[in-house]
PDB file of N, CA and C in Angstrom:
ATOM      1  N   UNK A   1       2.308   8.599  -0.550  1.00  0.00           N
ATOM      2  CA  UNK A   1       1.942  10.002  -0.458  1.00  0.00           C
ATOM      3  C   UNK A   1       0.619  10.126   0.292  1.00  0.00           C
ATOM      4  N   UNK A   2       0.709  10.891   1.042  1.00  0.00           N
ATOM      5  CA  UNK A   2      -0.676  11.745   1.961  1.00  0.00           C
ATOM      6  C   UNK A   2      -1.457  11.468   0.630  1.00  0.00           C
ATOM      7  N   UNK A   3      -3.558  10.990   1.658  1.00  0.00           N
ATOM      8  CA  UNK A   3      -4.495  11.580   0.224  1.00  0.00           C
ATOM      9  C   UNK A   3      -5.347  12.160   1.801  1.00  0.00           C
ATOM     10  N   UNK A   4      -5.785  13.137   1.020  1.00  0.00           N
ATOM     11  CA  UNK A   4      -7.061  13.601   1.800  1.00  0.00           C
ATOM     12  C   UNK A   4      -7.588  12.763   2.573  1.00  0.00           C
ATOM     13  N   UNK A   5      -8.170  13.264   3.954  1.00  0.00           N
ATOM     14  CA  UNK A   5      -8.728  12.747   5.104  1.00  0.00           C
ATOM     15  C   UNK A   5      -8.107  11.735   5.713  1.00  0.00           C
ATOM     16  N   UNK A   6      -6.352  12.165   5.558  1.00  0.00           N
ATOM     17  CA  UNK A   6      -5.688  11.073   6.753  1.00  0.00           C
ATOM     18  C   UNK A   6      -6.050  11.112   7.923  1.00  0.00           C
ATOM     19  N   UNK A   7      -5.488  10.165   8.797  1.00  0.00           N
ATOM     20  CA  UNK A   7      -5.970  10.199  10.107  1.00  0.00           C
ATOM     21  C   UNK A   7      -4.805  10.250  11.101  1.00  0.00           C
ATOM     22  N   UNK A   8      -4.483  10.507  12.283  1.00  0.00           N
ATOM     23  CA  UNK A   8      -3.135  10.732  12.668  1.00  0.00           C
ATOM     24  C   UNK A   8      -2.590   9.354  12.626  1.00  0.00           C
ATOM     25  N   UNK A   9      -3.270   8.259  12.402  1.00  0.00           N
ATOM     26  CA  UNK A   9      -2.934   7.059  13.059  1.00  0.00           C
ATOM     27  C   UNK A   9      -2.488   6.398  11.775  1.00  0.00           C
ATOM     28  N   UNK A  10      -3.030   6.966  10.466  1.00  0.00           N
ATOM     29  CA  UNK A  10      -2.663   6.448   9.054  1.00  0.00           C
ATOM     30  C   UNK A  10      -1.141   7.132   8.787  1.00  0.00           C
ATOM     31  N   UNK A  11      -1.383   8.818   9.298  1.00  0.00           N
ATOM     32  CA  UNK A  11      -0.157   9.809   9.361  1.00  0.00           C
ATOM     33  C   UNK A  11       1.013   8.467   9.764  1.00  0.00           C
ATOM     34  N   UNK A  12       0.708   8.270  11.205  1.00  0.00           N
ATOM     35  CA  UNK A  12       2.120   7.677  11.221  1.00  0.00           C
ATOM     36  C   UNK A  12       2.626   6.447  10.995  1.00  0.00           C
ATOM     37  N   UNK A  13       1.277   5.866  10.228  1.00  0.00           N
ATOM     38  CA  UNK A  13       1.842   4.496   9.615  1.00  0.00           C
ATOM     39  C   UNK A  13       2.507   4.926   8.360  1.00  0.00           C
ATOM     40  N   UNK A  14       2.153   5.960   7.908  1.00  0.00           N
ATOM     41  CA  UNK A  14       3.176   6.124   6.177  1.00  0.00           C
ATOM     42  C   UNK A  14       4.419   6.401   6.941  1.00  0.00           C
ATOM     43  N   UNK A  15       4.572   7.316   8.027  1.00  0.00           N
ATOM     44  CA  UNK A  15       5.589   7.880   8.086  1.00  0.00           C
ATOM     45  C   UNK A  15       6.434   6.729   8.780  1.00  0.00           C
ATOM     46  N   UNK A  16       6.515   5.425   8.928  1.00  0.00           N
ATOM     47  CA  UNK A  16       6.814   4.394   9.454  1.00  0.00           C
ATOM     48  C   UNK A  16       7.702   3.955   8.128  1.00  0.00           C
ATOM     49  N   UNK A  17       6.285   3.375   7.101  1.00  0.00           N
ATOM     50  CA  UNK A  17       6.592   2.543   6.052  1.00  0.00           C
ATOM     51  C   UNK A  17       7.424   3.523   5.266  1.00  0.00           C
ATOM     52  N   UNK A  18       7.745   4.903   5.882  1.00  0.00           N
ATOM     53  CA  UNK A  18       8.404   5.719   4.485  1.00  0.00           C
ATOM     54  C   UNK A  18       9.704   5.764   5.085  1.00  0.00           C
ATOM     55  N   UNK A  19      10.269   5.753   6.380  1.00  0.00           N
ATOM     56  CA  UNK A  19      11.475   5.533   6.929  1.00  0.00           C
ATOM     57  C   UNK A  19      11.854   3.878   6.690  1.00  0.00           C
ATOM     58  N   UNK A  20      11.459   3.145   6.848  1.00  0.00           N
ATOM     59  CA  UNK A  20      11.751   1.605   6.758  1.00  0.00           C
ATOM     60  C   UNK A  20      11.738   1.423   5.226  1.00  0.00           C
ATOM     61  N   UNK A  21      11.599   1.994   3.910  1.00  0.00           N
ATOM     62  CA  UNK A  21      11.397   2.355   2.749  1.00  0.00           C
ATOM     63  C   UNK A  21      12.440   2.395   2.062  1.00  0.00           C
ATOM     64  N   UNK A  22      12.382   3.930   2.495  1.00  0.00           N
ATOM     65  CA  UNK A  22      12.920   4.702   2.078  1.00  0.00           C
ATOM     66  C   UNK A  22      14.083   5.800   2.784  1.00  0.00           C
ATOM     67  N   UNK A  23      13.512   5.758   4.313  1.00  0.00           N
ATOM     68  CA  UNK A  23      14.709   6.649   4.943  1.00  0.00           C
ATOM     69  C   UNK A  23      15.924   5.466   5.851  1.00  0.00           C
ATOM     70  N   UNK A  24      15.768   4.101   5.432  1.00  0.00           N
ATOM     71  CA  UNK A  24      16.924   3.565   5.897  1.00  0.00           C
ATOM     72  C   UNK A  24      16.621   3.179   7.358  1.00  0.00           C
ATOM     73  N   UNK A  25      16.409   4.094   8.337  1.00  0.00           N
ATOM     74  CA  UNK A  25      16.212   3.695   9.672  1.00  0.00           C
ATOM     75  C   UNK A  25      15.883   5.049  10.801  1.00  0.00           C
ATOM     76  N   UNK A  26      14.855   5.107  11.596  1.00  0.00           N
ATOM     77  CA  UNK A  26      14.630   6.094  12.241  1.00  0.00           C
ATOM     78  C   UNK A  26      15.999   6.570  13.035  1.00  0.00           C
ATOM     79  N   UNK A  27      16.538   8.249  12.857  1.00  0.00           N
ATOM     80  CA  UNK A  27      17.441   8.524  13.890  1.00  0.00           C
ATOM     81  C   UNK A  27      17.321   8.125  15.232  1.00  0.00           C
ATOM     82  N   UNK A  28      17.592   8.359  15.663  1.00  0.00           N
ATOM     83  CA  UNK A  28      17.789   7.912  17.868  1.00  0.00           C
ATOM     84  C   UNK A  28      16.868   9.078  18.028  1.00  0.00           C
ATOM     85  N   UNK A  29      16.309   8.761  19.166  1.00  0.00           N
ATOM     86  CA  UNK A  29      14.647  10.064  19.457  1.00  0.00           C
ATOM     87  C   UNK A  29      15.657  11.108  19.839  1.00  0.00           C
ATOM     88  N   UNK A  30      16.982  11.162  20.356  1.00  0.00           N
ATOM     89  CA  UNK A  30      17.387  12.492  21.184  1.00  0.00           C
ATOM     90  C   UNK A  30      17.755  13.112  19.635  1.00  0.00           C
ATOM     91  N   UNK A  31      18.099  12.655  18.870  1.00  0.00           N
ATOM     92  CA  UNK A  31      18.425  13.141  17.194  1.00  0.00           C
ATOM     93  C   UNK A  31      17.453  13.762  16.964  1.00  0.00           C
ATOM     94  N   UNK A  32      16.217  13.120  17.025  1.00  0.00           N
ATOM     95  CA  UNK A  32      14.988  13.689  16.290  1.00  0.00           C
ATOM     96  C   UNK A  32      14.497  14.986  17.063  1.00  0.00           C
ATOM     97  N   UNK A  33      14.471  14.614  18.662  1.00  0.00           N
ATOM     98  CA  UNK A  33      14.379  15.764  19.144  1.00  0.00           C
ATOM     99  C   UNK A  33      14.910  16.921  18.890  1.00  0.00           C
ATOM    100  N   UNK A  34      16.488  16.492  18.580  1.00  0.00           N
ATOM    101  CA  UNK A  34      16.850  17.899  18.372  1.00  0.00           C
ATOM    102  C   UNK A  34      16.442  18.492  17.039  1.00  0.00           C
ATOM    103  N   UNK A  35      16.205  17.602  15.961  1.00  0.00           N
ATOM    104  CA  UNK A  35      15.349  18.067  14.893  1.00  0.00           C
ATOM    105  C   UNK A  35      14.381  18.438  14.727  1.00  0.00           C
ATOM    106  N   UNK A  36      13.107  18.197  15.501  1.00  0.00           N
ATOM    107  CA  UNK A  36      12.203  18.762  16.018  1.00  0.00           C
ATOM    108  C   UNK A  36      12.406  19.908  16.571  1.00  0.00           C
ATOM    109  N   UNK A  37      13.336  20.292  17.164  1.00  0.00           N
ATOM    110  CA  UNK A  37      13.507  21.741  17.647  1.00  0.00           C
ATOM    111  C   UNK A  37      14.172  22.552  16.605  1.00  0.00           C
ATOM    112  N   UNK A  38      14.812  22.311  15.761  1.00  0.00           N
ATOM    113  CA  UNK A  38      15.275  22.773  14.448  1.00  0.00           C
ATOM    114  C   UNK A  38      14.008  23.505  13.792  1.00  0.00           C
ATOM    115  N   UNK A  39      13.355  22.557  13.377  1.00  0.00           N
ATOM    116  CA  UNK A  39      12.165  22.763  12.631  1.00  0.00           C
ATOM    117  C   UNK A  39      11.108  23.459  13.022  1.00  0.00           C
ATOM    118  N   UNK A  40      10.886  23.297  14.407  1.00  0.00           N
ATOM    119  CA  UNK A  40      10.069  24.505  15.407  1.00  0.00           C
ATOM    120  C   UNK A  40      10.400  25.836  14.812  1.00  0.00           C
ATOM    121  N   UNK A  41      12.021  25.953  15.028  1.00  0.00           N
ATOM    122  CA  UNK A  41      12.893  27.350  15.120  1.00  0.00           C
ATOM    123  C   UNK A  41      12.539  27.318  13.695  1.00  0.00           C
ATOM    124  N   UNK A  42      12.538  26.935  12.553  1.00  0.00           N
ATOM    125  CA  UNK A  42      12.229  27.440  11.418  1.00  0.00           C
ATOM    126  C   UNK A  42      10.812  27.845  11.179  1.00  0.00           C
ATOM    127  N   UNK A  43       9.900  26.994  11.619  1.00  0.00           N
ATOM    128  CA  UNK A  43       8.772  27.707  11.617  1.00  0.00           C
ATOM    129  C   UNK A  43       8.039  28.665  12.113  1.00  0.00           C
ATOM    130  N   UNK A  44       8.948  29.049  13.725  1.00  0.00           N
ATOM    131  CA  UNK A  44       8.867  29.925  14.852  1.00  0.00           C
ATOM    132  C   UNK A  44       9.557  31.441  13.727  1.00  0.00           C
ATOM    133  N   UNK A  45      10.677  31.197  12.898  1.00  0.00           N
ATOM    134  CA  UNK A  45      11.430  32.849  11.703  1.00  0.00           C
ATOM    135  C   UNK A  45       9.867  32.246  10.850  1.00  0.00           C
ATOM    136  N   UNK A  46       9.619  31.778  10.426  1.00  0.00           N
ATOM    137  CA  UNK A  46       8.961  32.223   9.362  1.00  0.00           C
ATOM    138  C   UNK A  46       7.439  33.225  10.004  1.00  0.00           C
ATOM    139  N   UNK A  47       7.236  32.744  11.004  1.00  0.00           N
ATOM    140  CA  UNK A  47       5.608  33.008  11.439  1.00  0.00           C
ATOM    141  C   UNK A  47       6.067  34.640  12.014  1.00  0.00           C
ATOM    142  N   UNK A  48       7.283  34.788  12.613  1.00  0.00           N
ATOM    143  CA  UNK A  48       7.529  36.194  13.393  1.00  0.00           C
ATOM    144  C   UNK A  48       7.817  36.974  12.037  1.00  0.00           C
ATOM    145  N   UNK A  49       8.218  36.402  10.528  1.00  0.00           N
ATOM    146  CA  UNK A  49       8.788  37.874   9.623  1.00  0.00           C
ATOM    147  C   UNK A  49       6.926  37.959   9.490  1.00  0.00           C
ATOM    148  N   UNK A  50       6.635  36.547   8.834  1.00  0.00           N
ATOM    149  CA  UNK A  50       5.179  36.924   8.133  1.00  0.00           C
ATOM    150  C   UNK A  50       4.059  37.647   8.988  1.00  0.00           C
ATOM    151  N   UNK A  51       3.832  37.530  10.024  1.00  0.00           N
ATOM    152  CA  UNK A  51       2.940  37.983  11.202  1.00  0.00           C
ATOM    153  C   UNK A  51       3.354  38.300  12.075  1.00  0.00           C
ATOM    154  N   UNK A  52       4.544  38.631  12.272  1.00  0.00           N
ATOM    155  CA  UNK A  52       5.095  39.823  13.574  1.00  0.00           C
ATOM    156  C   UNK A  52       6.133  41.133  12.705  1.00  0.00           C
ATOM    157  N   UNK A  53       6.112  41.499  13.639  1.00  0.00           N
ATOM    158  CA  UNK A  53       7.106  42.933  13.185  1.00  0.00           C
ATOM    159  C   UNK A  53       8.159  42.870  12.369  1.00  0.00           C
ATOM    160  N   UNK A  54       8.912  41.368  12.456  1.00  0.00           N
ATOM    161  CA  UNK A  54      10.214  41.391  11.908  1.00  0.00           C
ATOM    162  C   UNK A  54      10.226  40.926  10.371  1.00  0.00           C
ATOM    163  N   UNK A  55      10.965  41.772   9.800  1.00  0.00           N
ATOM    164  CA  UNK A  55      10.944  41.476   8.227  1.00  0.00           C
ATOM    165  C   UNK A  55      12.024  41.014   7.671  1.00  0.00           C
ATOM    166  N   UNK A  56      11.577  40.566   5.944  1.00  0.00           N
ATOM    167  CA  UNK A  56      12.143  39.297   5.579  1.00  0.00           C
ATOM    168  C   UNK A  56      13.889  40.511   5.418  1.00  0.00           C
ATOM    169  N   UNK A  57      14.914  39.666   5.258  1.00  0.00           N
ATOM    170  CA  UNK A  57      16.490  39.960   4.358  1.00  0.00           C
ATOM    171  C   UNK A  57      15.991  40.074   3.202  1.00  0.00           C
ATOM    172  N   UNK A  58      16.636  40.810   2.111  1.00  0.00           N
ATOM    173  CA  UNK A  58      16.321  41.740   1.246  1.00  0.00           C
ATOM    174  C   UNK A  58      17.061  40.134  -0.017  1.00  0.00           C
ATOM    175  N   UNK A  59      17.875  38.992   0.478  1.00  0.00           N
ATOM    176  CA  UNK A  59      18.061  37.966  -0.091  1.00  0.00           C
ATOM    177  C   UNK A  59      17.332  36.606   0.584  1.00  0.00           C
ATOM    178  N   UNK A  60      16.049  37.304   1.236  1.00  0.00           N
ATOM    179  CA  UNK A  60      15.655  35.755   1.748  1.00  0.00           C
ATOM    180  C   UNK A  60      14.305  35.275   1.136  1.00  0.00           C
ATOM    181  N   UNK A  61      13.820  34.357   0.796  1.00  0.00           N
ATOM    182  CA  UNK A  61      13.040  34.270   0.298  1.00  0.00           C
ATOM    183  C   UNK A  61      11.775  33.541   0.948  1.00  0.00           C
ATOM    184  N   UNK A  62      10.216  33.761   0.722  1.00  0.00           N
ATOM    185  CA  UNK A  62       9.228  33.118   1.564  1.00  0.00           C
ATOM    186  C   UNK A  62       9.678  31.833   1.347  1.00  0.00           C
ATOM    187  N   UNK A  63       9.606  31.328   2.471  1.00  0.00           N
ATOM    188  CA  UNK A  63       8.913  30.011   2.568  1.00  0.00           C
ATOM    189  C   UNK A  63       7.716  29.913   2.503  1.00  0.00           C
ATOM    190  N   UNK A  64       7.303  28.047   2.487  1.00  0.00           N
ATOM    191  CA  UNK A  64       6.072  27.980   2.589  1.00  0.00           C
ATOM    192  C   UNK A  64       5.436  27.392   3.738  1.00  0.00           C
ATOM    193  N   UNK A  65       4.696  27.946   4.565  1.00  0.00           N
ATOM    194  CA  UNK A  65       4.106  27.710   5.940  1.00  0.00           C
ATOM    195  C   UNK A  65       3.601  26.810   6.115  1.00  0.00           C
ATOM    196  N   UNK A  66       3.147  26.243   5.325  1.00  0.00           N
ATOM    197  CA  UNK A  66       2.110  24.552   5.421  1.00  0.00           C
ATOM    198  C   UNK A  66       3.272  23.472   5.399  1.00  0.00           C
ATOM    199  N   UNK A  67       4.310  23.846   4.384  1.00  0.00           N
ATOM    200  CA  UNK A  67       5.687  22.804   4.556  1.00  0.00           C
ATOM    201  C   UNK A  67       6.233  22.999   6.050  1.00  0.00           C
ATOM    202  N   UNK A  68       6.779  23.857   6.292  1.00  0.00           N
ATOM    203  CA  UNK A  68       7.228  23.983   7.864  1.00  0.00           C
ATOM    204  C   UNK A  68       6.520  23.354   8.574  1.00  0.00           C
ATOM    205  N   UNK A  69       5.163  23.961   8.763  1.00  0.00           N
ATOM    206  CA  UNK A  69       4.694  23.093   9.747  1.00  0.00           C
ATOM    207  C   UNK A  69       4.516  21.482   9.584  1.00  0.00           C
ATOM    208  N   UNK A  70       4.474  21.038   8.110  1.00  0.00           N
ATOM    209  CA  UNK A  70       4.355  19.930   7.785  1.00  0.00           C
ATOM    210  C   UNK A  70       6.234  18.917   8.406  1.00  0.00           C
ATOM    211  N   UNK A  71       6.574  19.666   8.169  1.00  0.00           N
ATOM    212  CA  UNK A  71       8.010  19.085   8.484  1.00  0.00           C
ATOM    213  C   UNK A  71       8.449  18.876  10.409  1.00  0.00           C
ATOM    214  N   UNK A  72       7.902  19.944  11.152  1.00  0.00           N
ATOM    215  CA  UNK A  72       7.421  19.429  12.095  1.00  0.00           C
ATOM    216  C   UNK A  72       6.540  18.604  12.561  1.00  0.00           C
ATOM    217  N   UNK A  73       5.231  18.757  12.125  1.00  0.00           N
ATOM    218  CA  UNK A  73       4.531  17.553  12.211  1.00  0.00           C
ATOM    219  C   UNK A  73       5.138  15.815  11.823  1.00  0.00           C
ATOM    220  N   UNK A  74       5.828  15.953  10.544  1.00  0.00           N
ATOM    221  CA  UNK A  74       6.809  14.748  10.707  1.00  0.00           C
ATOM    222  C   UNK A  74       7.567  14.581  11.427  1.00  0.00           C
ATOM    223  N   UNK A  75       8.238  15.167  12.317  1.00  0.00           N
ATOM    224  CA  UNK A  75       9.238  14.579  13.377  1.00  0.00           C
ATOM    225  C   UNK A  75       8.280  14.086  14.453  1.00  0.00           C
ATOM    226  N   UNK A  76       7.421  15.014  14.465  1.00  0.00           N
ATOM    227  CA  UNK A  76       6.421  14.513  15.673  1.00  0.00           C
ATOM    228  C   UNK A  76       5.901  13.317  15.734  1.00  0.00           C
ATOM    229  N   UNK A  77       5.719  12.584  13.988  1.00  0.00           N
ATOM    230  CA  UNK A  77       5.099  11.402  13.778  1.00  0.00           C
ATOM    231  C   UNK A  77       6.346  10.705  13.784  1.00  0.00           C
ATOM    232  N   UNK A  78       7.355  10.788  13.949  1.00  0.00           N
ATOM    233  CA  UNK A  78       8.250  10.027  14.136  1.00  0.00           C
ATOM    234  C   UNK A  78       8.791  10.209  15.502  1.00  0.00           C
ATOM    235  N   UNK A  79       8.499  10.486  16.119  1.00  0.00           N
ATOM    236  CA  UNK A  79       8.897  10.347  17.696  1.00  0.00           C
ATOM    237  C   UNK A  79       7.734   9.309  18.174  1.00  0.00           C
ATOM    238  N   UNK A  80       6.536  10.012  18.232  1.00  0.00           N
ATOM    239  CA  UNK A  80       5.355   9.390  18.661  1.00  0.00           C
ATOM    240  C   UNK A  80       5.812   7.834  18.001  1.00  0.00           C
ATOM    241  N   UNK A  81       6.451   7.685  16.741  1.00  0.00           N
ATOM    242  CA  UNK A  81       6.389   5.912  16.673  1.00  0.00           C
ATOM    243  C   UNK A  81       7.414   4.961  17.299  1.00  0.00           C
ATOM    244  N   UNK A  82       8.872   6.093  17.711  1.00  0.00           N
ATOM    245  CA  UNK A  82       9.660   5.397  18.556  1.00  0.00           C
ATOM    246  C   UNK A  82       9.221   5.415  19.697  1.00  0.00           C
ATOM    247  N   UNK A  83       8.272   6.248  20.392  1.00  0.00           N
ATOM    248  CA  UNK A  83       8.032   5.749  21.998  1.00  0.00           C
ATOM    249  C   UNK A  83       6.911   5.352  22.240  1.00  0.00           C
ATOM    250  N   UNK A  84       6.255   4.657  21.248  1.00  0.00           N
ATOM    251  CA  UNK A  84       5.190   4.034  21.188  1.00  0.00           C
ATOM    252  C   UNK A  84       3.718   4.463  21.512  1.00  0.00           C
ATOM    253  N   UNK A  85       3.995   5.506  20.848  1.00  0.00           N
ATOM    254  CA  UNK A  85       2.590   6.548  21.294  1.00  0.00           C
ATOM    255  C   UNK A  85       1.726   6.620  20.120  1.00  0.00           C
ATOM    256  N   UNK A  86       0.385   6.203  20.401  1.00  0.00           N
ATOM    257  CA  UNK A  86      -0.934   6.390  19.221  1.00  0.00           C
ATOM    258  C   UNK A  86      -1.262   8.096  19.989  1.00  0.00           C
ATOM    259  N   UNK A  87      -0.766   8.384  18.824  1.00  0.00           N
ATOM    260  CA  UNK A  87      -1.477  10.000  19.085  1.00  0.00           C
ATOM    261  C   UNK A  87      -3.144  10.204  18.868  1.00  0.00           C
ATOM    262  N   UNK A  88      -3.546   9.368  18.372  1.00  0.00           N
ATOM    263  CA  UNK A  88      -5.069   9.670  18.299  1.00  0.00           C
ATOM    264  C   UNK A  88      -5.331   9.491  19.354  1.00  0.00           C
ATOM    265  N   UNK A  89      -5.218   8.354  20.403  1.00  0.00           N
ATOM    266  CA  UNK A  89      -5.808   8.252  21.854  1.00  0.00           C
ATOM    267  C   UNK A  89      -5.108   9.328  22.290  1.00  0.00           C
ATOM    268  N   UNK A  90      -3.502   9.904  22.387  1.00  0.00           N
ATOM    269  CA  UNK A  90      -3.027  10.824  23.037  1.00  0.00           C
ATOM    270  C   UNK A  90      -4.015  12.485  22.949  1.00  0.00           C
ATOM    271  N   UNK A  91      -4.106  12.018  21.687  1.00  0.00           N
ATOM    272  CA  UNK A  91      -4.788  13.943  21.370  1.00  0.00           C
ATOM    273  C   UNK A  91      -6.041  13.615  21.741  1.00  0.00           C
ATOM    274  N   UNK A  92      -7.142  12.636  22.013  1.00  0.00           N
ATOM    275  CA  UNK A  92      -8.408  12.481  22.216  1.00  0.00           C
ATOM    276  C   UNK A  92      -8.166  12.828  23.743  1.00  0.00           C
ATOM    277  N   UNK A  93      -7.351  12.025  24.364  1.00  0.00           N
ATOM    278  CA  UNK A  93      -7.331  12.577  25.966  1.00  0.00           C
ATOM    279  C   UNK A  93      -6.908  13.461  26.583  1.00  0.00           C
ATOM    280  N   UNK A  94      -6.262  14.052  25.134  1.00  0.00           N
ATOM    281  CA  UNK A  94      -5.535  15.315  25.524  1.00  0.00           C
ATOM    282  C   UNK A  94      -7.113  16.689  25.429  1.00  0.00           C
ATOM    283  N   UNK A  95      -7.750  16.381  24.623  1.00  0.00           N
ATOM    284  CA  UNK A  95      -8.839  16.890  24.871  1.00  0.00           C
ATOM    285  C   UNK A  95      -9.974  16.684  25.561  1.00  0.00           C
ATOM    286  N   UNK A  96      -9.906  15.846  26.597  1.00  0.00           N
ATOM    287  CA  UNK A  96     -10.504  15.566  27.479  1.00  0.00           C
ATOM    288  C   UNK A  96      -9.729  16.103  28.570  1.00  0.00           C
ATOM    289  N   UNK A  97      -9.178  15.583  28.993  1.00  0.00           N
ATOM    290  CA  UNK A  97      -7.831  16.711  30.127  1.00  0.00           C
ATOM    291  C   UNK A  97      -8.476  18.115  29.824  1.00  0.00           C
ATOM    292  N   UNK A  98      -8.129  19.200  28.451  1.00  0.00           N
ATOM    293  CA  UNK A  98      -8.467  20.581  28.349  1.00  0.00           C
ATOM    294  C   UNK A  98     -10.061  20.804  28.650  1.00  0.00           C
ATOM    295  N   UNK A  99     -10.724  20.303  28.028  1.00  0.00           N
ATOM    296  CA  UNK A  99     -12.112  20.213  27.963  1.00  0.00           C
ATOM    297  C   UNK A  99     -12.914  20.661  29.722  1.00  0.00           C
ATOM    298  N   UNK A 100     -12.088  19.396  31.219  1.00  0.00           N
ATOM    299  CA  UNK A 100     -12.319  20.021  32.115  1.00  0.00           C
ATOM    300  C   UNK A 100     -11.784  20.588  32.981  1.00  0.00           C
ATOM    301  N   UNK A 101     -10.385  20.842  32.318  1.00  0.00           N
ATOM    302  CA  UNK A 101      -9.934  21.871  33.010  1.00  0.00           C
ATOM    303  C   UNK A 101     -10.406  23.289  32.606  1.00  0.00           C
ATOM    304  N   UNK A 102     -10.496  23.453  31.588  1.00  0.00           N
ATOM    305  CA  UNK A 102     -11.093  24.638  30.826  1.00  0.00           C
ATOM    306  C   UNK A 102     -11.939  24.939  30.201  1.00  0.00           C
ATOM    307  N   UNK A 103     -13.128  24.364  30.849  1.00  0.00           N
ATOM    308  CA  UNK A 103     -14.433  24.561  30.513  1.00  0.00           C
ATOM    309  C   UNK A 103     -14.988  25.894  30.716  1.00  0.00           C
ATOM    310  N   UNK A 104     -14.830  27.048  31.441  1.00  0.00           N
ATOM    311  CA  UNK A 104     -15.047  27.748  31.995  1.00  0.00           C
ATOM    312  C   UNK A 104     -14.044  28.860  32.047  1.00  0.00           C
ATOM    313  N   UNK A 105     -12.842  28.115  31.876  1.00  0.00           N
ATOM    314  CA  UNK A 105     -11.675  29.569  32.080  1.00  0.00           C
ATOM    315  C   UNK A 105     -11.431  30.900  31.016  1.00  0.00           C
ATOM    316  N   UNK A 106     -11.804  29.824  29.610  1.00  0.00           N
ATOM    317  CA  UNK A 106     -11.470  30.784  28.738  1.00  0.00           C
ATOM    318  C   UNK A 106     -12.954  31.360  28.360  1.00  0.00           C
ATOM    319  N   UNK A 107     -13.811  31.187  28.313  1.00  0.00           N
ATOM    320  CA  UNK A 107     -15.311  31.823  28.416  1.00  0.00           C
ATOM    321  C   UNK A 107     -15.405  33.359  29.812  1.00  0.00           C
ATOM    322  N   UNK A 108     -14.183  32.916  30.918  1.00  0.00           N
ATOM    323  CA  UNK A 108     -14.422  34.068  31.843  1.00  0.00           C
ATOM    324  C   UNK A 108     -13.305  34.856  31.817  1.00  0.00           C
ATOM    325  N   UNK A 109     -12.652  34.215  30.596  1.00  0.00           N
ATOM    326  CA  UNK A 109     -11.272  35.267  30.763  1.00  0.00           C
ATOM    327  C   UNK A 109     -11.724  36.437  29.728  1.00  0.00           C
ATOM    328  N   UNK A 110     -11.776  37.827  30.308  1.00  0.00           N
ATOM    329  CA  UNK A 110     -11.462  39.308  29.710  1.00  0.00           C
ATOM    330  C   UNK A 110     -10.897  39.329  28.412  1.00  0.00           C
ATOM    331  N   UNK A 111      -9.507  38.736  28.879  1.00  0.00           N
ATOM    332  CA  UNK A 111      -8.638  38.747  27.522  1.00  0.00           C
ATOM    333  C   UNK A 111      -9.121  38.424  26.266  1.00  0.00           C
ATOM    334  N   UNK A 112     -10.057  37.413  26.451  1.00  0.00           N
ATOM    335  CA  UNK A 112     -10.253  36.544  25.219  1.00  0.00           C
ATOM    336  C   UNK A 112     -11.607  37.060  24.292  1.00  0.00           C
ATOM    337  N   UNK A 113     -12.240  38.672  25.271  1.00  0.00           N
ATOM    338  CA  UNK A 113     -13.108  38.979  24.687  1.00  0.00           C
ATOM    339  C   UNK A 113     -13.456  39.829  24.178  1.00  0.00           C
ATOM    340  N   UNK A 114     -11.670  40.370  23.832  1.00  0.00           N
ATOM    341  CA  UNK A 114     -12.170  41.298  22.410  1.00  0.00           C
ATOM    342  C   UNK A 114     -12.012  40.867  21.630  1.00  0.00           C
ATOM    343  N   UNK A 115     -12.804  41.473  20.301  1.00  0.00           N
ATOM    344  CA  UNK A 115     -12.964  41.667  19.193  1.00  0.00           C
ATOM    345  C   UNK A 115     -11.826  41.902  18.120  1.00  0.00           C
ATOM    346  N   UNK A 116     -11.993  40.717  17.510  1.00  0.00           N
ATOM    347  CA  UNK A 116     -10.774  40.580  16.151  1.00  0.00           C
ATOM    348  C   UNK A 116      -9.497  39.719  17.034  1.00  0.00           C
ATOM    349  N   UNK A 117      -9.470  39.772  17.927  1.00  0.00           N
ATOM    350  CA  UNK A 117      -8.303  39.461  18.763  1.00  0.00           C
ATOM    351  C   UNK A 117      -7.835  38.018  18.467  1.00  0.00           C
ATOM    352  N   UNK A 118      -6.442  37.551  18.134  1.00  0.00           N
ATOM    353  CA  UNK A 118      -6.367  36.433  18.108  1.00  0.00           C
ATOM    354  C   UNK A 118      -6.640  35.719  16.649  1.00  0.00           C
ATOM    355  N   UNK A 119      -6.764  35.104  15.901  1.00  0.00           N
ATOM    356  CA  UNK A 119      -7.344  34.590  14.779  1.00  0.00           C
ATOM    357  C   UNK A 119      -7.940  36.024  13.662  1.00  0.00           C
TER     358      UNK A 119
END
C-alpha cells in the first residue's frame, strides 16, 4: 500500500511488485492503452457533471475524484514500466522542455490575467 511521500519512481515499483504479486501479469501496452483511455473517459464524466454544466442521472451516484484519477495514474505507472520509462527523469525534463519554452508565454498571455480564472 501507498504511504505518504511516494515518489513516482517508488509509485511504479509497487505498481510492478503488485502486478507480478498479485495481478498475475501486466496486460499488452495496446490493452492498457486502451484502458487508460477508459479511465480518462471516466474521469473526463465525472469532472464535466461535477464542474461543468452537465448533471448527475437522478440514479447515478458521485464518484470519488481522487480514485479516478488515481486509477489513471495507475495505468500510466504501468505503461511507463512496460516501455521502460523512469518517469521521474521523464517529468523532470519534461519540465525543463516547458520551463523554456514557456518562460514568458504564459506571464504575456491576456488570457491568463484575469482574476479568479482558472483554479
Amino acid at each position: 500500500m501507498p504511504e505518504a511521500g511516494l515518489t513516482l519512481a517508488q509509485a511504479q515499483q509497487q505498481v510492478d511488485e503488485w502486478i507480478r504479486t498479485i495481478g498475475v501479469r501486466y496486460f499488452e501496452p495496446l490493452t492498457n492503452l486502451g484502458i487508460l483511455m477508459e479511465e480518462t473517459g471516466e474521469l473526463a464524466r465525472l469532472m464535466v457533471r461535477r464542474y461543468g454544466e452537465q448533471s448527475f442521472k437522478k440514479n447515478e451516484q458521485e464518484q470519488d475524484l481522487g480514485d479516478e484519477m488515481a486509477d489513471v495514474l495507475w495505468v500510466l505507472l504501468c505503461l511507463a514500466n512496460q516501455c521502460d520509462i523512469d518517469l521521474t527523469a521523464a517529468l523532470r525534463k519534461n519540465f525543463d522542455k516547458k520551463t523554456g519554452r514557456d518562460a514568458d508565454r504564459h506571464r504575456n498571455n491576456d488570457k491568463l490575467q484575469t482574476p479568479g480564472a482558472g483554479k
